[in-house]
Protein backbone atom coordinates (compact mmCIF):
# COMPACT_ATOMS: atom_id res chain seq x y z
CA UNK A 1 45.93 -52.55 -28.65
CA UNK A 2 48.81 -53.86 -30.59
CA UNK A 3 51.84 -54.30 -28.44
CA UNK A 4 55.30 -53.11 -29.03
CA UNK A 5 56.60 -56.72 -29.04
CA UNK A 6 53.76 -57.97 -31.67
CA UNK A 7 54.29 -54.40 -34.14
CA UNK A 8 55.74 -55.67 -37.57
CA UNK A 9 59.53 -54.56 -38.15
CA UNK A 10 58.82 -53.03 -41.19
CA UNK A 11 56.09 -51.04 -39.15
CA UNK A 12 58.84 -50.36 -36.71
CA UNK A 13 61.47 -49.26 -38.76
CA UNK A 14 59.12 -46.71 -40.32
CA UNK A 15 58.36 -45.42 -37.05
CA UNK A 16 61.46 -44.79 -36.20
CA UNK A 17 62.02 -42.95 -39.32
CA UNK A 18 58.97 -40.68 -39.55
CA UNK A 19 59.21 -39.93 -35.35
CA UNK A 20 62.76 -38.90 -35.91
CA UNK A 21 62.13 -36.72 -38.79
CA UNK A 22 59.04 -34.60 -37.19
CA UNK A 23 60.61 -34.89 -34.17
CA UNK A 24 64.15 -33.62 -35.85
CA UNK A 25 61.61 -30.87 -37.13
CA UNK A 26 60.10 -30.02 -34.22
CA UNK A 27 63.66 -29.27 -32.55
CA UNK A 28 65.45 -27.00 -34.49
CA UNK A 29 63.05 -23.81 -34.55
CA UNK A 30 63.13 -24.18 -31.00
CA UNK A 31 66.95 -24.46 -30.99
CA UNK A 32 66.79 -21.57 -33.59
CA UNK A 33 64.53 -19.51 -31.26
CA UNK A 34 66.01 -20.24 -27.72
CA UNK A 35 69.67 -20.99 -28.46
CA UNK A 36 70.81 -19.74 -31.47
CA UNK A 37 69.20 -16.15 -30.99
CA UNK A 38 70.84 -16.05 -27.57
CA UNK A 39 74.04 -17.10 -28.57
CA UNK A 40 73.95 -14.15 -31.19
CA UNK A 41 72.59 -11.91 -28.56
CA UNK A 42 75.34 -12.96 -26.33
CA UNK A 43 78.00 -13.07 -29.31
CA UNK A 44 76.89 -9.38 -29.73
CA UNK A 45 77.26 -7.84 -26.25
CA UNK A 46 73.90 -7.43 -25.38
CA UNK A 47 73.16 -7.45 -21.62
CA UNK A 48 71.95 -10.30 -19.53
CA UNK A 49 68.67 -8.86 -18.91
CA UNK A 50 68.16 -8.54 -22.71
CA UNK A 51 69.03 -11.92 -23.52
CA UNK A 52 66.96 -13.40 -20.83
CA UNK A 53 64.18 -11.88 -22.35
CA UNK A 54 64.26 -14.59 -25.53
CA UNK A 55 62.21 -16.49 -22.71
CA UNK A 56 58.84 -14.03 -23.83
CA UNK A 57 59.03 -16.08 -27.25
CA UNK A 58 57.66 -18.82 -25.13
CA UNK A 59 54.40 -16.75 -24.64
CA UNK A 60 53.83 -18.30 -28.14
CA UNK A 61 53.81 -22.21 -26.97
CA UNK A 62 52.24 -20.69 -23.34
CA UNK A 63 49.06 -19.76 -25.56
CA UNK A 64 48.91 -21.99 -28.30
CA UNK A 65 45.85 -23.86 -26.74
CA UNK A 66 43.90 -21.20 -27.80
CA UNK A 67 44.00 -22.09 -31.42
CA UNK A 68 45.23 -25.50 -30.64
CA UNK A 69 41.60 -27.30 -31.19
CA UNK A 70 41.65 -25.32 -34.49
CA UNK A 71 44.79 -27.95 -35.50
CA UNK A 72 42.11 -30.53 -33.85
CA UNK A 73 38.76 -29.59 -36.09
CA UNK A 74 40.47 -28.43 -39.14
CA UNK A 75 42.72 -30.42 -41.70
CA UNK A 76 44.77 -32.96 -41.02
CA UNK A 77 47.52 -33.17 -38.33
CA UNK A 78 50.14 -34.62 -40.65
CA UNK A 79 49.38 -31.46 -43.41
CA UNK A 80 49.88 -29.12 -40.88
CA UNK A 81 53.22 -30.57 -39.73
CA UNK A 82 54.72 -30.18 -43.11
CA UNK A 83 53.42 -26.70 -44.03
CA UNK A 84 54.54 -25.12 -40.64
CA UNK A 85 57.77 -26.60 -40.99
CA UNK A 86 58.03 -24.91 -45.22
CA UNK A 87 57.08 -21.97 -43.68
CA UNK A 88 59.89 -21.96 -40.47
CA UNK A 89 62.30 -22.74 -42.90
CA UNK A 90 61.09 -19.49 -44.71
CA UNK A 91 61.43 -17.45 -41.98
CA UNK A 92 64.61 -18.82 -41.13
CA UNK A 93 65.73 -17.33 -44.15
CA UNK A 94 64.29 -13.82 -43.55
CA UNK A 95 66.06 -13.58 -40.55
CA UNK A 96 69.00 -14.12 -42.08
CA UNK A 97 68.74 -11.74 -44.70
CA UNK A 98 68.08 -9.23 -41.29
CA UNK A 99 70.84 -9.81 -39.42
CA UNK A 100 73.66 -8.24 -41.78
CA UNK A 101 71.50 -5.01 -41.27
CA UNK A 102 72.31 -4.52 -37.86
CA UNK A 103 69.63 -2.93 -35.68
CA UNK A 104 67.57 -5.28 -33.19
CA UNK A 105 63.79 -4.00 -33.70
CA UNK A 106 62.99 -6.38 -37.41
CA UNK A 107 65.11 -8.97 -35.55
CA UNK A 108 62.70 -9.28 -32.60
CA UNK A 109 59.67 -8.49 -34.90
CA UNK A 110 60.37 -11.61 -37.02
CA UNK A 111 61.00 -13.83 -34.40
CA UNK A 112 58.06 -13.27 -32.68
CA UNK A 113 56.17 -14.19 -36.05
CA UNK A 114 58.58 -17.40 -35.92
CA UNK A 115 57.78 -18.33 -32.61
CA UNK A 116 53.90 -18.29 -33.41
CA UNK A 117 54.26 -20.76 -36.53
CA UNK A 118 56.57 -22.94 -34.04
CA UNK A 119 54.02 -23.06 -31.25
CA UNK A 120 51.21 -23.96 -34.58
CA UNK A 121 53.59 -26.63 -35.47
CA UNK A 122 54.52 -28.02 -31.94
CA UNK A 123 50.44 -28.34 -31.48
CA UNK A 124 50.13 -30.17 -35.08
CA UNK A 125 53.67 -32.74 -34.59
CA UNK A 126 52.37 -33.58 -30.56
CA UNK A 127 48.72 -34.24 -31.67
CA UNK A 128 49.93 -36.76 -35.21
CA UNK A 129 52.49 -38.26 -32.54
CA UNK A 130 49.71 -39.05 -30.14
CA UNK A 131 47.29 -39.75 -33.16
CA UNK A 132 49.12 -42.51 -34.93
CA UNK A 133 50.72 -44.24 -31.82
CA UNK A 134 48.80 -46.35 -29.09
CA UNK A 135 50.28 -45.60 -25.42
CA UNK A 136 52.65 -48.36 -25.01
CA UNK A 137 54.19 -47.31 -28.45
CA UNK A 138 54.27 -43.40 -27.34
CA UNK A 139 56.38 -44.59 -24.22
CA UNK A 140 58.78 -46.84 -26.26
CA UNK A 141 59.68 -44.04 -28.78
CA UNK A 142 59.43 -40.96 -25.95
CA UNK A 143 63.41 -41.12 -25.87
CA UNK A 144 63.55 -41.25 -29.49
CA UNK A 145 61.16 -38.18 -30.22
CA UNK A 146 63.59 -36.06 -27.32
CA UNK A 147 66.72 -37.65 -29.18
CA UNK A 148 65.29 -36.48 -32.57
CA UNK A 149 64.65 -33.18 -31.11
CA UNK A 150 67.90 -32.76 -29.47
CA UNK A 151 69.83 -34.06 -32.55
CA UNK A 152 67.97 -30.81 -33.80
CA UNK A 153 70.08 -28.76 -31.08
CA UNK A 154 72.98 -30.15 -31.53
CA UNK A 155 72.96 -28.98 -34.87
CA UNK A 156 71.41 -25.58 -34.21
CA UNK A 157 72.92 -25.00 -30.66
CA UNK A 158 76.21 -26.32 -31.91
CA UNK A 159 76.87 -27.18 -35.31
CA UNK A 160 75.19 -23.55 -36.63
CA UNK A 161 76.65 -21.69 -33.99
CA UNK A 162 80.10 -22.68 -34.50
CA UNK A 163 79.20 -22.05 -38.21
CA UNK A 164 78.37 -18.59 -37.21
CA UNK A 165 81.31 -18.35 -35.08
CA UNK A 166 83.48 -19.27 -37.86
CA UNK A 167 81.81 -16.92 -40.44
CA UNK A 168 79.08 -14.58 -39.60
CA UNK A 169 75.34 -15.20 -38.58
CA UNK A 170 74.17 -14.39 -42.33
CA UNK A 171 75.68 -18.32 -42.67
CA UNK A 172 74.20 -19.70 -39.30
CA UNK A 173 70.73 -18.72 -39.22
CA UNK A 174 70.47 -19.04 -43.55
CA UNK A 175 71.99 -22.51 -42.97
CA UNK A 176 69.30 -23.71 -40.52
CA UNK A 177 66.33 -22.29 -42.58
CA UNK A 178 67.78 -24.19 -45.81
CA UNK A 179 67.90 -27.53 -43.63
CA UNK A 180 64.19 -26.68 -42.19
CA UNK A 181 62.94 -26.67 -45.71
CA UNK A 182 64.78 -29.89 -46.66
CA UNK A 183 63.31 -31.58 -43.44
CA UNK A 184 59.74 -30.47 -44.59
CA UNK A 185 60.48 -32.28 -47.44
CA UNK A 186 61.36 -35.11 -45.71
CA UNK A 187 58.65 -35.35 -43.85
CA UNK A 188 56.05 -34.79 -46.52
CA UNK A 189 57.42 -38.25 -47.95
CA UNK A 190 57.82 -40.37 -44.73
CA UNK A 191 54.98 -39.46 -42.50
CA UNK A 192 52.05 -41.88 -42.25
CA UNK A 193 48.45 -41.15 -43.13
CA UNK A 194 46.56 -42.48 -39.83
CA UNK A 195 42.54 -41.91 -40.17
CA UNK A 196 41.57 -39.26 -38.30
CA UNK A 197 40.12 -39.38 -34.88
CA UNK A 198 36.59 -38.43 -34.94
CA UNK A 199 35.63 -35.67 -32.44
CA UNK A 200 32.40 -36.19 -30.57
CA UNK A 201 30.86 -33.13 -29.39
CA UNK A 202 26.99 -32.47 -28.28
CA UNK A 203 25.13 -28.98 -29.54
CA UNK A 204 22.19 -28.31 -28.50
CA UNK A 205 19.91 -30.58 -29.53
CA UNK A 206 21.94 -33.67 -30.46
CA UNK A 207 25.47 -35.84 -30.87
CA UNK A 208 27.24 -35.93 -33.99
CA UNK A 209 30.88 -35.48 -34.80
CA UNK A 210 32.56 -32.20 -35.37
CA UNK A 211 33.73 -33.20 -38.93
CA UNK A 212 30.36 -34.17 -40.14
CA UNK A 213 29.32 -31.21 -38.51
CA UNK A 214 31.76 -28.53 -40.45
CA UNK A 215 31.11 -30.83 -43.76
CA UNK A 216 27.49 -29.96 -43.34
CA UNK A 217 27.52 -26.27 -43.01
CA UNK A 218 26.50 -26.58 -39.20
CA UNK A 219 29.31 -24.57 -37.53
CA UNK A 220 27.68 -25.12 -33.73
CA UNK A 221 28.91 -28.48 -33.13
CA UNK A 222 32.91 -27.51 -34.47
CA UNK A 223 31.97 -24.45 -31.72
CA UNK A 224 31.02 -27.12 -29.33
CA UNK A 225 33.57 -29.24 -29.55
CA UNK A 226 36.06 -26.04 -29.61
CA UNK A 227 34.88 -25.82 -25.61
CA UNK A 228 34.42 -29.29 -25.01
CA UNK A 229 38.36 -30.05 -25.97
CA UNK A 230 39.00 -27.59 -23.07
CA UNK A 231 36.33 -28.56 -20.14
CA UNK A 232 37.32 -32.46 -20.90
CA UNK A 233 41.37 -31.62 -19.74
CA UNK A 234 40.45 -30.03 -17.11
CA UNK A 235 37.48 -32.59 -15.92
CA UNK A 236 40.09 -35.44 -15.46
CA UNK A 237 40.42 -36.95 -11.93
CA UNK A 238 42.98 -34.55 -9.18
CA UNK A 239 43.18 -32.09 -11.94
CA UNK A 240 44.88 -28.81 -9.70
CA UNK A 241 47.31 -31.52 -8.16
CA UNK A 242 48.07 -32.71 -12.00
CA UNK A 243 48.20 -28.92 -13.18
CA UNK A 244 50.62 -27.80 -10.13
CA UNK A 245 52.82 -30.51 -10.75
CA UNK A 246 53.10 -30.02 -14.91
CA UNK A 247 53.57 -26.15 -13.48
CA UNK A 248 56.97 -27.05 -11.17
CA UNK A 249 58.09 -30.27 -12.84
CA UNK A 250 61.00 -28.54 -14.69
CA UNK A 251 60.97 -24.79 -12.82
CA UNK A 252 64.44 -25.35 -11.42
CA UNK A 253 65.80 -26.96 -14.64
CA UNK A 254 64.75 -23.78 -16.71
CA UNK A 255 65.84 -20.92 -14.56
CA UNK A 256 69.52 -22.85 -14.57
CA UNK A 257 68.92 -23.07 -18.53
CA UNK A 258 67.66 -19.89 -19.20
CA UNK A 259 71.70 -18.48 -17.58
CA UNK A 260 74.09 -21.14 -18.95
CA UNK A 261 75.05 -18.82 -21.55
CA UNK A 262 75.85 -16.05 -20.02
CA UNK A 263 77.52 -18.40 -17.22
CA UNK A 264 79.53 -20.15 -19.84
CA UNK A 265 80.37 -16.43 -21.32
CA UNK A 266 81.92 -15.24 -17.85
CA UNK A 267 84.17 -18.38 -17.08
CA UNK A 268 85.69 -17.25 -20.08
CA UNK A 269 84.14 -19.83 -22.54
CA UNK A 270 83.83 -18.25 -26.49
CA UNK A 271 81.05 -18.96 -28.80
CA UNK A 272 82.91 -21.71 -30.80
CA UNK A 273 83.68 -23.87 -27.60
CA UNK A 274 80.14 -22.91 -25.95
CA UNK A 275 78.98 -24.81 -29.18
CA UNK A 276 81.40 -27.48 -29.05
CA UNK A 277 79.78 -27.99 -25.04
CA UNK A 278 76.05 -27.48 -26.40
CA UNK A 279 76.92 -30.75 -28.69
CA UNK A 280 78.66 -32.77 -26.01
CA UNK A 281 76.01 -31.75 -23.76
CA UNK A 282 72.88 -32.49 -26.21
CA UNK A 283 74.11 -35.96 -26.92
CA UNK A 284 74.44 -36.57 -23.30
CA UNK A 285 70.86 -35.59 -23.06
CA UNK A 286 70.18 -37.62 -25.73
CA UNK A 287 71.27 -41.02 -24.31
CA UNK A 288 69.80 -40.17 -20.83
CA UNK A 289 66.35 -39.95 -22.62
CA UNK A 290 66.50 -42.95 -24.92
CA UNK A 291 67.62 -44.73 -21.75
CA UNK A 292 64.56 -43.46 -20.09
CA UNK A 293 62.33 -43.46 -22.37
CA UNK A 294 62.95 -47.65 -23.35
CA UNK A 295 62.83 -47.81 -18.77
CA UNK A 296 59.52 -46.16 -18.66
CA UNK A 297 58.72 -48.93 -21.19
CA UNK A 298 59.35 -51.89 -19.83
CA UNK A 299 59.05 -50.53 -16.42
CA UNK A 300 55.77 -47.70 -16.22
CA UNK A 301 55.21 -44.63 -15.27
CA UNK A 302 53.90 -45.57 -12.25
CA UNK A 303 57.67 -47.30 -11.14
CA UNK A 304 59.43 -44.73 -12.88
CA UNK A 305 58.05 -41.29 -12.17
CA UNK A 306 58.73 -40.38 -9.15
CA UNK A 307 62.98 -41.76 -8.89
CA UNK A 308 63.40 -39.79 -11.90
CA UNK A 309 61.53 -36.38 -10.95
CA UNK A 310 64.36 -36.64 -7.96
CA UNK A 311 67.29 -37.77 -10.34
CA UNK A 312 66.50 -34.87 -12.83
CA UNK A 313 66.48 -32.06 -9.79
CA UNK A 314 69.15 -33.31 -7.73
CA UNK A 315 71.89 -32.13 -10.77
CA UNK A 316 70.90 -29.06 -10.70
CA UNK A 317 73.62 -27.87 -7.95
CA UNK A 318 76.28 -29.21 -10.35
CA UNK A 319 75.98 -25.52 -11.94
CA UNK A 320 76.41 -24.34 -8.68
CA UNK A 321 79.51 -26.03 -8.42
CA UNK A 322 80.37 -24.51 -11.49
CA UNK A 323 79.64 -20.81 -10.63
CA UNK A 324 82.02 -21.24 -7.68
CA UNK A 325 84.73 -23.11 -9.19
CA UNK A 326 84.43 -21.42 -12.10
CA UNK A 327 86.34 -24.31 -14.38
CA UNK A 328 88.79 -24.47 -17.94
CA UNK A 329 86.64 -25.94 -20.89
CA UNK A 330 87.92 -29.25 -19.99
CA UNK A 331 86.83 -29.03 -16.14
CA UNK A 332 83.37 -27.77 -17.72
CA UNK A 333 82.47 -31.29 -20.05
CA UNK A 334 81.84 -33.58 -17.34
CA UNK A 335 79.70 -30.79 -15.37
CA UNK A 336 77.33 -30.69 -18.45
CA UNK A 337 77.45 -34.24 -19.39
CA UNK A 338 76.19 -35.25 -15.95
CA UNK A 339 73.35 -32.70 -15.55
CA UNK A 340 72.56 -33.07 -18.95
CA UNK A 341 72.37 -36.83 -18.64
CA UNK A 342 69.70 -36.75 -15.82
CA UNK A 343 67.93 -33.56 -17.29
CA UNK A 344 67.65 -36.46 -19.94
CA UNK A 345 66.14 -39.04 -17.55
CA UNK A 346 63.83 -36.54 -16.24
CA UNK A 347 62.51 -35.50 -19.42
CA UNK A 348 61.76 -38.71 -20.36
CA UNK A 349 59.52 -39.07 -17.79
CA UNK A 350 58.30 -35.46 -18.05
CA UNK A 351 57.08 -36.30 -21.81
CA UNK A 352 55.66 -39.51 -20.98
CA UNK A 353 53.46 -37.89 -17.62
CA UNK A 354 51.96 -35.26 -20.19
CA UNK A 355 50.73 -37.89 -22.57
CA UNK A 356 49.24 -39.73 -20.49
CA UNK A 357 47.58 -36.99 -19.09
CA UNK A 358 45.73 -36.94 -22.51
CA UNK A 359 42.62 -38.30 -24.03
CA UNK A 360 42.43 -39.50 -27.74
CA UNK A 361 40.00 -37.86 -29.16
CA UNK A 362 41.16 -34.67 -28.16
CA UNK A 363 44.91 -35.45 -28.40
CA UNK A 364 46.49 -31.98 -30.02
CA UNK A 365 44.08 -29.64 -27.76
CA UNK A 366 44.94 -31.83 -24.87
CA UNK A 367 48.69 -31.95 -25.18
CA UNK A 368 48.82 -28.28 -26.41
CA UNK A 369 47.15 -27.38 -23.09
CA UNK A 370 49.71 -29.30 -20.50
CA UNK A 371 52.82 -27.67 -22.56
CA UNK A 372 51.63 -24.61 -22.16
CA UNK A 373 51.09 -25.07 -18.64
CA UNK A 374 54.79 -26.42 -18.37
CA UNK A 375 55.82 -22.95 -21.02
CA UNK A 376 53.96 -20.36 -18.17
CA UNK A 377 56.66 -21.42 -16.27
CA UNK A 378 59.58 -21.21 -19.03
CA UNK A 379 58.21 -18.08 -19.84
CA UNK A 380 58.12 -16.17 -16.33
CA UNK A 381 61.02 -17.83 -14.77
CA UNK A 382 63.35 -17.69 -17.55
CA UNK A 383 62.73 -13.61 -18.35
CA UNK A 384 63.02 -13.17 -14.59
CA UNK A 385 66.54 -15.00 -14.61
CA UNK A 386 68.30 -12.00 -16.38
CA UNK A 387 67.62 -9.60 -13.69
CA UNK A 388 67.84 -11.98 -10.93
CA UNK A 389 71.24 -13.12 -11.71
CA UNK A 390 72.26 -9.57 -12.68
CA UNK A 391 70.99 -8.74 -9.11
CA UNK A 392 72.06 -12.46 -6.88
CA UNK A 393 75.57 -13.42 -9.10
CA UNK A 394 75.66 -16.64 -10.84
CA UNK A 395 76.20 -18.70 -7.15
CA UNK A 396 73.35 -17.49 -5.53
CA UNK A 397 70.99 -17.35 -8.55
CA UNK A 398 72.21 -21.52 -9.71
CA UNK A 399 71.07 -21.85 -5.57
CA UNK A 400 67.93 -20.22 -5.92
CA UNK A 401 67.52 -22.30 -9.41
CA UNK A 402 67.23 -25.18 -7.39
CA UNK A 403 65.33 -24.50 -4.16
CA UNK A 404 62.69 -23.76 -7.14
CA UNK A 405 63.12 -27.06 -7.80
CA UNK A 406 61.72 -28.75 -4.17
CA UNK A 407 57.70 -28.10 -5.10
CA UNK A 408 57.92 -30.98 -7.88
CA UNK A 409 59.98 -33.44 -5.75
CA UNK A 410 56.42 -33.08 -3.06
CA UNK A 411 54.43 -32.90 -5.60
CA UNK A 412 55.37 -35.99 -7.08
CA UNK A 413 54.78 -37.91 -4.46
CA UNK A 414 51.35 -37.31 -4.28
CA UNK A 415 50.25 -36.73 -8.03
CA UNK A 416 48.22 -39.56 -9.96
CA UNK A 417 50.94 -41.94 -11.99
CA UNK A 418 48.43 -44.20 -14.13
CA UNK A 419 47.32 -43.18 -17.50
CA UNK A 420 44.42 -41.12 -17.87
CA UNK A 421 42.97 -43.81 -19.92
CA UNK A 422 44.24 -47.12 -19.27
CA UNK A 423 44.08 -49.71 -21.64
CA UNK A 424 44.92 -47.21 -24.85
């Protein structure tokens, strides 16, 4: 393994380039899915039961392992990065021609189709990530893939938003899907071309790879290593105490998410200034995961997971705090700097736990798998927040957010630190 002290800076530099590109990619149909749609929802009057319930577009990312060994067996990683991301920027663009026509029903239709090609393209960007960096590398540049992404939301989440705020969401959402083509682009240019990691999967008989397999018209090794992607996550060493913990890590974190909005909305905040907090907030994130991220390298996982599991949790009654004193704008920014900071920290870690939790060969099926573990509970908790809150208030509900949260600081404690294969 090449270290990160011996890599060349030209080598480097590029990977800094092409990590924050994909990365940038990767963020801002999620921003476009999760924030901007419910900060039109919100901006339109729509309930807070019907806004929670952007959280089923997760079911997309929940399932994606089902098809995920497809990105594995099939193609390249780096091709399907760049034609996902053409074809979100596409959509982007039929949404916007949508929302001028009033009427909910095409809206919801289309971004369900959007939120499919996002999950394809979260499988494809995780697996080249994993593909064309060894471990120590994937650690170093964890805070810069989350900063990439959430320089994505702060564009979507704030700089669209208060672009639709100021004009109409014809301009917001046709704004993002002309900057998701042009990052396509981008990436088409910049991204590496890293040989391929050959799949070895047994059929009946014998032990050849699954690309030599598919070249030679013998589809029941690509079948066979289809299953074996699957059984070989879920063989690794304290597997339901790994799968628990990827389940609760962030449970807390996303039920608080999942209401910000409509919290934000009833202190009185208007969709201009909740985009001017969703920047302020993002970059805090951003610097608590680059700061993490460059820890967790020097440091290790092992040090480092379990201080920031409790750092990321133990902010989360800052939004209670904020439900009962209920804030101006300006008592609001340091609230959401200082959760966001440590929601930073955490996810450093968070990122860093589920790669590990990875093997090579198998690195897109693998790391499809543990997010969707980690989106079952995005997608249940967060659609469940609307009618809990509706039901609890936004005190009780931020309270309940966090007692959610005291399953991954046990967990933690217990759950294997050291990469799944050490050495890598």
């Amino acid at each position: 393994m090449v270290g990160t002290a011996d890599a060349p800076p030209k080598k480097t530099k590029r990977a800094l380039l092409w990590i924050s590109s994909t990365y940038f990619g990767e963020g801002l149909p999620w921003s476009f899915l999760h924030q901007m749609g419910t900060e039109y929802l919100t901006a339109t009057g729509a309930s807070k039961t019907q806004i929670s319930a952007t959280s089923w577009l997760h079911l997309a990312v929940t399932f994606k392992f089902v098809w995920s060994p497809v990105v594995d067996l099939f193609g390249r990683k780096r091709t399907w990065v760049v034609l996902t991301q053409f074809l979100l920027g596409l959509g982007m663009l039929a949404i916007a021609l949508v929302v001028p026509r009033g009427g909910l029903t095409n809206f919801w239709l289309m971004m369900g189709a959007l939120a499919i090609i996002h999950a394809t393209h979260d499988i494809a960007c995780d697996g080249f990530y994993l593909q064309a960096l060894d471990k120590m590398r994937q650690a170093l540049f964890s805070g810069v893939r989350m900063a990439a992404f959430r320089a994505a939301m702060i564009a979507g989440s704030s700089g669209l938003v208060v672009l639709a705020g100021q004009t109409n969401w014809f301009w917001g959402f046709g704004a993002a899907g002309v900057l998701m083509i042009l990052v396509a682009g981008i990436n088409a240019g910049v991204m590496p071309h890293p040989p391929e990691q050959p799949i070895v999967a047994r059929a009946p008989g014998t032990d050849v790879t699954a690309g030599t397999a598919a070249t030679a018209g013998t589809p029941a090794v690509p079948r066979a290593a289809f299953w074996v992607a699957y059984r070989s996550f879920f063989a690794q060493p304290q597997a339901v105490l790994v799968l628990s913990f990827m389940l609760f890590y962030k449970l807390g974190d996303i039920m608080m998410f999942a209401m910000s909005k409509p919290l934000m909305r009833d202190i009185g905040i208007d969709t201009s200034h909740r985009g001017v907090l969703n920047g302020i907030g993002t970059a805090s994130f951003i610097v608590g995961s680059i700061l993490g991220g460059a820890t967790i390298a020097r440091l290790g996982l092992v040090r480092c997971l379990i201080p920031m599991t409790f750092f990321q949790n133990l902010a989360i009654p800052l939004y209670i705090a904020l439900a009962v004193l209920r804030p101006s704008f300006v008592g609001v920014v340091p609230i959401v700097i200082a959760e966001q900071f440590a929601a930073g920290i955490g996810a450093a870690a968070h990122v860093v736990f589920l790669m590990q939790r990875c093997r090579t060969a198998f690195s897109a099926s693998h790391y499809a798998l543990a997010t969707a573990i980690v989106s079952l509970a995005s997608t249940f908790s967060g659609a469940i927040s609307g009618p809990l809150n509706e039901s609890l208030g936004h005190t009780l509900f931020f309270t309940v957010a966090f007692i959610a949260s005291w399953p991954s600081l046990v967990l933690v404690l217990f759950v294997p630190r050291a990469p799944l294969e050490p050495g890598t």
